[in-house]
Each structure stands twice: as C-alpha cells, then as structure tokens.
Protein backbone atom coordinates (compact mmCIF):
# COMPACT_ATOMS: atom_id res chain seq x y z
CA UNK A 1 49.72 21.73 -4.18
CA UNK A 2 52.79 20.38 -5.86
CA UNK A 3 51.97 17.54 -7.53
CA UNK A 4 53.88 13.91 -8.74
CA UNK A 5 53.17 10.99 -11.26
CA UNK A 6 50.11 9.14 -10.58
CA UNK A 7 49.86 6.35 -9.17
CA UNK A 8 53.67 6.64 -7.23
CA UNK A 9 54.10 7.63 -3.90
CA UNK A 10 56.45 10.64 -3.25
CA UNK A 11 59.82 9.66 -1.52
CA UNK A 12 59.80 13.51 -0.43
CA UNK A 13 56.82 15.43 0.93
CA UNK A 14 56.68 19.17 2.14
CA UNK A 15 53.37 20.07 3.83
CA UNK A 16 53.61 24.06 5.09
CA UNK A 17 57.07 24.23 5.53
CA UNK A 18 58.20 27.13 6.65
CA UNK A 19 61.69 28.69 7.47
CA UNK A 20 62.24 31.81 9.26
CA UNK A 21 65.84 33.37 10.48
CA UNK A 22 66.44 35.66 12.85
CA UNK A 23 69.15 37.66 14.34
CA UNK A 24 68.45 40.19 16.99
CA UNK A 25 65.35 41.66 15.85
CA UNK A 26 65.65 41.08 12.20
CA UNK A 27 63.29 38.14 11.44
CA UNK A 28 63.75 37.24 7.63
CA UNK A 29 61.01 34.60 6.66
CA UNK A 30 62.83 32.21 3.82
CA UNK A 31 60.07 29.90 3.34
CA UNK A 32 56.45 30.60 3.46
CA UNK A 33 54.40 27.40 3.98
CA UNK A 34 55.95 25.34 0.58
CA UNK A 35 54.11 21.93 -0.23
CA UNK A 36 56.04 19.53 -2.29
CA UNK A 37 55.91 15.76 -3.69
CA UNK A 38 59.02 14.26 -5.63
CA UNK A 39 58.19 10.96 -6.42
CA UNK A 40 61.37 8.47 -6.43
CA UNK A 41 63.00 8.44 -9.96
CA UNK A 42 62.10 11.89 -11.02
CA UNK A 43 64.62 14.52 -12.23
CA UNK A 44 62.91 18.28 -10.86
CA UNK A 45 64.71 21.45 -11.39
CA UNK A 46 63.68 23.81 -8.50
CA UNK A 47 64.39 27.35 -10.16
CA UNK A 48 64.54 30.70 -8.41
CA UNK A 49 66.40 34.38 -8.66
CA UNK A 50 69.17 34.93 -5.62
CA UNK A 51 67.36 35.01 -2.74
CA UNK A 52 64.39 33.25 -3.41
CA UNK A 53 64.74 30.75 -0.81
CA UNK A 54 65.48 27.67 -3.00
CA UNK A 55 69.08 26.86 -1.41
CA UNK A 56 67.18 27.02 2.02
CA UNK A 57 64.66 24.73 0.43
CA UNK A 58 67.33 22.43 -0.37
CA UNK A 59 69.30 22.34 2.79
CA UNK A 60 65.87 21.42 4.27
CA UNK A 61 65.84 18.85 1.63
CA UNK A 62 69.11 17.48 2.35
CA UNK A 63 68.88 16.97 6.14
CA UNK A 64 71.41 20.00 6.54
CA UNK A 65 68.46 22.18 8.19
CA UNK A 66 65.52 22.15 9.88
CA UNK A 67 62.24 24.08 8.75
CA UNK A 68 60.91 26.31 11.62
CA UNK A 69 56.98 24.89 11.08
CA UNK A 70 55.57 22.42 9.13
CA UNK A 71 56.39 19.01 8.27
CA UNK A 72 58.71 17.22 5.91
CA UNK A 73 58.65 13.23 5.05
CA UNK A 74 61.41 11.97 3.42
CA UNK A 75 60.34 7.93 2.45
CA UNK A 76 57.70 7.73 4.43
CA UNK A 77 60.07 8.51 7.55
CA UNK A 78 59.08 11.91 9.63
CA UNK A 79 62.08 13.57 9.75
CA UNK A 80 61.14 15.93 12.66
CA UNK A 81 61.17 12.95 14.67
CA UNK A 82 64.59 11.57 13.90
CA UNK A 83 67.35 11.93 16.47
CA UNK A 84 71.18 13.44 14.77
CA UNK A 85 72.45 9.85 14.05
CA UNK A 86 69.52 9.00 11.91
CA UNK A 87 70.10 12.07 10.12
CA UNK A 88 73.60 11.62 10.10
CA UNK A 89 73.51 8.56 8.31
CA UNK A 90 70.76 9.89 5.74
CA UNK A 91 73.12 12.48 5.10
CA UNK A 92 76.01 9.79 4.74
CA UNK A 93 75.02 6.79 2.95
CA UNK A 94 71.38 7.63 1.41
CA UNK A 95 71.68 11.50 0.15
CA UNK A 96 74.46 12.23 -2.13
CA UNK A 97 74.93 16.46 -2.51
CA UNK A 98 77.24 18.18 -5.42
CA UNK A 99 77.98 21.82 -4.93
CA UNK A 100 78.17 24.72 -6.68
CA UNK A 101 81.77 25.14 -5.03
CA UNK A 102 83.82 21.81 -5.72
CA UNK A 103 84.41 21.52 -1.80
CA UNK A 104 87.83 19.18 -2.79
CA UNK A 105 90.66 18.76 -0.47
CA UNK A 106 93.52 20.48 -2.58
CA UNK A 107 95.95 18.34 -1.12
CA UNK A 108 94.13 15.08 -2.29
CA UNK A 109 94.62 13.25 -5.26
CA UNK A 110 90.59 12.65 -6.63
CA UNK A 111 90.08 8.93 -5.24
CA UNK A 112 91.27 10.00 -1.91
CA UNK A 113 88.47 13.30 -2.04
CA UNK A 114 85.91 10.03 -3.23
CA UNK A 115 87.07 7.91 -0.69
CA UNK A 116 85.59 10.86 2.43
CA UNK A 117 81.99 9.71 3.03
CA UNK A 118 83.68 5.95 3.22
CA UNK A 119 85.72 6.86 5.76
CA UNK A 120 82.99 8.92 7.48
CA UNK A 121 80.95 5.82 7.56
CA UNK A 122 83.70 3.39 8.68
CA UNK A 123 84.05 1.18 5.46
CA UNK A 124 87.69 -0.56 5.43
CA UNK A 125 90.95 1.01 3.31
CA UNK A 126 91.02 -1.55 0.13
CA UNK A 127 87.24 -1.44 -0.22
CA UNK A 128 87.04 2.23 -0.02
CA UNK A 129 89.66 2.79 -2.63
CA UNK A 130 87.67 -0.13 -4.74
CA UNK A 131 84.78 1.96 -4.56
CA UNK A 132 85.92 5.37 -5.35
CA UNK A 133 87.89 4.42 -8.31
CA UNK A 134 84.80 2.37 -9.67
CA UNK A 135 82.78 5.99 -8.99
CA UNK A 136 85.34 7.81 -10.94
CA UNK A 137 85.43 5.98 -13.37
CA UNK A 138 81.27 5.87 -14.15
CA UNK A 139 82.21 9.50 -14.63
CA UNK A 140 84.77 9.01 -17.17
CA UNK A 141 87.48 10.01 -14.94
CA UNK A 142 89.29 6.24 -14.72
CA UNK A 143 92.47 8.10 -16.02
CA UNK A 144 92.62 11.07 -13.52
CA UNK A 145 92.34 9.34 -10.01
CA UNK A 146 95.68 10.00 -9.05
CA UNK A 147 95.21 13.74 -10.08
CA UNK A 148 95.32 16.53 -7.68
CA UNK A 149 91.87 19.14 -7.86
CA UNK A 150 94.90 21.51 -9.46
CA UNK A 151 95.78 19.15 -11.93
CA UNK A 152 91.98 19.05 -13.52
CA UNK A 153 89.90 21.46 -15.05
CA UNK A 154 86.87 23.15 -13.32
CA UNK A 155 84.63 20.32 -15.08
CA UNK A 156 86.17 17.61 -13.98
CA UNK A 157 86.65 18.76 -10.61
CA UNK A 158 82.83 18.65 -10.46
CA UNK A 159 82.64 15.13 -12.15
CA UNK A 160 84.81 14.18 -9.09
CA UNK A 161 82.66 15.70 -6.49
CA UNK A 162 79.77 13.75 -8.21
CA UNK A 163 81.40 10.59 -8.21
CA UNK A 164 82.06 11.27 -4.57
CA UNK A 165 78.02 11.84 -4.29
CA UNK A 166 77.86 8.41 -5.71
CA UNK A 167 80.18 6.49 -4.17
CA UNK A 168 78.18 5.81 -0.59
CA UNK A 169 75.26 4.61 -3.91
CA UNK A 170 72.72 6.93 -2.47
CA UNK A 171 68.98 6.94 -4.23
CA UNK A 172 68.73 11.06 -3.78
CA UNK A 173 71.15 13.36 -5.53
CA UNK A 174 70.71 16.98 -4.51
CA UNK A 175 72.52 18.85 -7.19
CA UNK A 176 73.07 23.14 -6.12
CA UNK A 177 74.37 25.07 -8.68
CA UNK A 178 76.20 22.41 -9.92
CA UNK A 179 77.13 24.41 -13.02
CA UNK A 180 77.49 27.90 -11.48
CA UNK A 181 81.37 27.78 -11.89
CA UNK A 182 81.90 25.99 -15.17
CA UNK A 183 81.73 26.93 -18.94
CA UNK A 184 79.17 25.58 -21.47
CA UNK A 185 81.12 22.81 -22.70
CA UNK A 186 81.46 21.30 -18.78
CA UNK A 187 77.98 22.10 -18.60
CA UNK A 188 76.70 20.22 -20.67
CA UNK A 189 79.45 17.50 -19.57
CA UNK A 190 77.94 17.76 -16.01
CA UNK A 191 74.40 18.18 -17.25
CA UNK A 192 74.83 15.21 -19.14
CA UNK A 193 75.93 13.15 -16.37
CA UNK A 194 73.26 14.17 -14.09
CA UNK A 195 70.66 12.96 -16.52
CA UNK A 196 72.13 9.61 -17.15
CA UNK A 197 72.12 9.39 -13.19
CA UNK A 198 68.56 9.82 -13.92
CA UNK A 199 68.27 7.57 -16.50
CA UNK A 200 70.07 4.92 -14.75
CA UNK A 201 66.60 4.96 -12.01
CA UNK A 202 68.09 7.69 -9.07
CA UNK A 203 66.13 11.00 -7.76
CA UNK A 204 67.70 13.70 -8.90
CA UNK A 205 66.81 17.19 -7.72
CA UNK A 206 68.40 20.32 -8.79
CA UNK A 207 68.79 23.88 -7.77
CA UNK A 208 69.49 26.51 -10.35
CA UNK A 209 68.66 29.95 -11.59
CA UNK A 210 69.67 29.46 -14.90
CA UNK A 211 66.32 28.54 -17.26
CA UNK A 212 68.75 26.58 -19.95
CA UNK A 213 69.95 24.27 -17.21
CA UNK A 214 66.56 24.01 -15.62
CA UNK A 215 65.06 22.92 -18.78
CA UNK A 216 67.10 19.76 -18.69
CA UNK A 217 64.70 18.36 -15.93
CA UNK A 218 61.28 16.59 -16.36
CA UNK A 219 59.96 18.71 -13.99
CA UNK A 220 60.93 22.12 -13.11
CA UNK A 221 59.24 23.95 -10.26
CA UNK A 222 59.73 27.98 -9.62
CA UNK A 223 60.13 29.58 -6.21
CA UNK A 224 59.81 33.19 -5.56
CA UNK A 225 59.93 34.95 -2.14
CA UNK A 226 59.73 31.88 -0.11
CA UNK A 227 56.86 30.24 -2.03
CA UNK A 228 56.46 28.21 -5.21
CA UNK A 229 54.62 29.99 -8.09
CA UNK A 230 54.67 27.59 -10.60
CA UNK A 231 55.00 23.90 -11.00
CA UNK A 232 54.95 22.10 -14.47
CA UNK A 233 54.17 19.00 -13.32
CA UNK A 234 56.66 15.90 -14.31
CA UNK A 235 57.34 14.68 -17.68
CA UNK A 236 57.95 11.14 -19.03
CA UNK A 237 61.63 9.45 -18.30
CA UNK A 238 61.76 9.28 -22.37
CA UNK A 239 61.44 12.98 -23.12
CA UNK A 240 64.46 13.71 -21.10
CA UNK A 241 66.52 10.38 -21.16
CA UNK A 242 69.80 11.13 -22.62
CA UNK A 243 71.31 9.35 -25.00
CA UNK A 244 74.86 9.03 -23.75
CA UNK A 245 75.90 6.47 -21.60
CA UNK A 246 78.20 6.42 -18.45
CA UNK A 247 78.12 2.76 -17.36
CA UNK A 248 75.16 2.21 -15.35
CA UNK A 249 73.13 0.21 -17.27
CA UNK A 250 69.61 0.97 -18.10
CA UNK A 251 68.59 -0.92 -15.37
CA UNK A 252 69.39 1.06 -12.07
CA UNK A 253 72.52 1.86 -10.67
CA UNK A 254 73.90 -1.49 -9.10
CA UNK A 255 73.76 -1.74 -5.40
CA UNK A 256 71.84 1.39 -4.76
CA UNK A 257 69.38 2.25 -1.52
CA UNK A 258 66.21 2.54 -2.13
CA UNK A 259 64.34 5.36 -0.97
CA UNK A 260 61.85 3.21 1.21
CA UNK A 261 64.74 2.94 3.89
CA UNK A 262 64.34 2.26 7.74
CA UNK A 263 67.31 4.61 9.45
CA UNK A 264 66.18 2.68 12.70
CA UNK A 265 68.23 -1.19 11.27
C-alpha cells in the first residue's frame, strides 16, 4: 500500500484501480489494481520506462480518464460518482496540467495562451488579462507577455504553459514530462519552478522517466507493467525546498483552492 505523511489525510486515493483498453479483440491491461495516497502539499515523482502505464495513471489522476475498476477519491469527493460538469470544473479551476508538448496557440502572444482556462470558465476580459500577466510574471516571464510561442525558447514556452496551469490558482499541479523537450539548463529552470510551486504549499505530482528529474521530488514512486514496485515514502518539505524564489511567498500561493473542495457549490 502506498503510503503518505502521518497524521495528514491524502487529497488523492487509488484503491485497485485498474485500466484496461481494448480494440477488437486486443485487450491491453494498463493498470493492474494500483493503490495510492498523496497527501495535499507533497511533491511525488511517479517514475516509469515507456509504457509502463504512468501517463494512464495520470490521466486518471487528472480527471481526463476513467479507470475501468476500482475506485479513486480525489479530496474526499468519489469521483466515479461525479457527473461531466463536476469534472469539468475540477479539470478547470482546481487541477492545473503542464505537458510534455507546450500545447500553445502559435498564433497567440503568451498572456493570451494564459488567459484560455479564464475564458473557459467565463471570467471577464480586464480580469483575465490581470491574471495571466500576474501568472507570467511569478514565472519570470513579466517581459515576454506580448511574445509569440516562436518568439521564446523551448524553456520558456514551458514556463508559459505553467503559468497558464496557475493562473485558474489550482491546489494540484500534474506535471507530464514536463522536461522531455528541453535542455539541461531549462531543466533545471522548469525544475526549479516546480519546486518553489511546492514550496509555496501546492500538490505537485510529476510524471517522468528520467531518474535525475525524479530525484527532485520528496517522494518518488516507480511503476512497472501497470503496477507500482516501489514507493520511497515522502520526505520532509526542507530536504527538497529550493532556495530560489519566484514570488509566492513562503506562505502559500495567494488565493489558491484548497483541496477539501465541494464541486456541488
């Protein structure tokens, strides 16, 4: 059984969950019965080769799938039971996801890509634009938010598609392959980010197959063939707090959801 700090209750909670595709009569089992608590405020590292099931695991994770058996609690909240606008708006306002693939609108300049999940959720013109220049900036981007995703370099493309994670101030950031498409000095840029995020009191899981990015976590849990094999069990905030510092504070990120949300108010 995967396992979280003691004494806090896990925001996320996997009990058997399995995933199995099929297409004609090829059946292709993903997961195979995982069990999983994150507790809120941890940074885990879920690590796996290609193919090891631990993009399915975070699509499941994310609200973007559904697992074929078992049952997955996100906050206390059953998520089997919760019709498509419930897990629209989880997917909206209280998850924020970053890509291994940028997934910018070329023809935007960055605030306008920031601006998306705004305009998704119906928030007015001046306060979007407020808002996603406020997120690029906590990303040290203030100076490029006119630029188009052709006029910035691979690492700053990702530092806008985490600001645009950030800017509906979700408690959950689901980070996959975040650095698959960058070089080791936006890496670590992006890296570095991530674990102030952390620091600054949100959730941050991450999917990778690299062990040097993995290690950056407090917690880093290995999947193999559908099923974890190994979980090292969190670490203390301090041994992985970094020691930059991108404007949040060390007191929570202001104005951010909780985890202990009600999607029903």
């Amino acid at each position: 059984m995967s396992h979280s700090p003691a004494g806090r209750q896990p925001v996320i909670e996997l009990d058997g969950v399995r995933k199995t595709y099929r297409t004609g009569a090829l059946q292709v089992e993903a997961l195979r019965g995982v069990n999983l608590r994150i507790s809120e405020g941890e940074y885990i590292a879920i690590m796996g080769p290609s193919g090891s099931g631990k993009s399915t695991l975070m699509h499941i994770l994310g609200c973007l799938d559904v697992p074929t058996s078992g049952s997955y609690h996100l906050a206390g909240e059953d998520v089997g039971r919760m019709s498509e606008d419930d897990l629209a708006e989880i997917r909206n306002r209280r998850i924020g996801f970053v890509f291994q693939q940028f997934n910018l609108l070329p023809s935007l300049s960055a605030w306008r890509n920031v601006e998306l999940p705004l305009c998704y959720a119906g928030t007015g013109r001046a306060e979007r634009r407020d808002r996603a220049i406020d997120a690029l900036t906590k990303v040290g981007l203030g100076d490029r938010t006119t630029h188009r995703p052709n006029e910035l370099s691979g690492g700053q493309q990702q530092r806008v598609a985490v600001a645009r994670a950030l800017v509906t101030d979700p408690a959950l950031i689901l980070a996959d392959e975040p650095t698959g498409n960058l070089d080791s000095v936006s890496t670590g840029e992006v890296l570095g980010l991530l674990g102030d995020l952390h620091a600054a009191g949100r959730t941050i899981v991450l999917i990778t197959h690299e062990p040097d990015v993995a290690a950056t976590a407090g917690r880093v849990v290995r999947i193999r063939d559908g099923d974890i094999q190994d979980d090292t069990g969190p670490r203390s905030r301090a041994d992985t707090e970094p020691r930059a510092d991108t404007g949040f504070g060390s007191g929570g990120p202001a104005g951010s959801t909780p985890l202990a949300w009600d999607v029903r108010t």
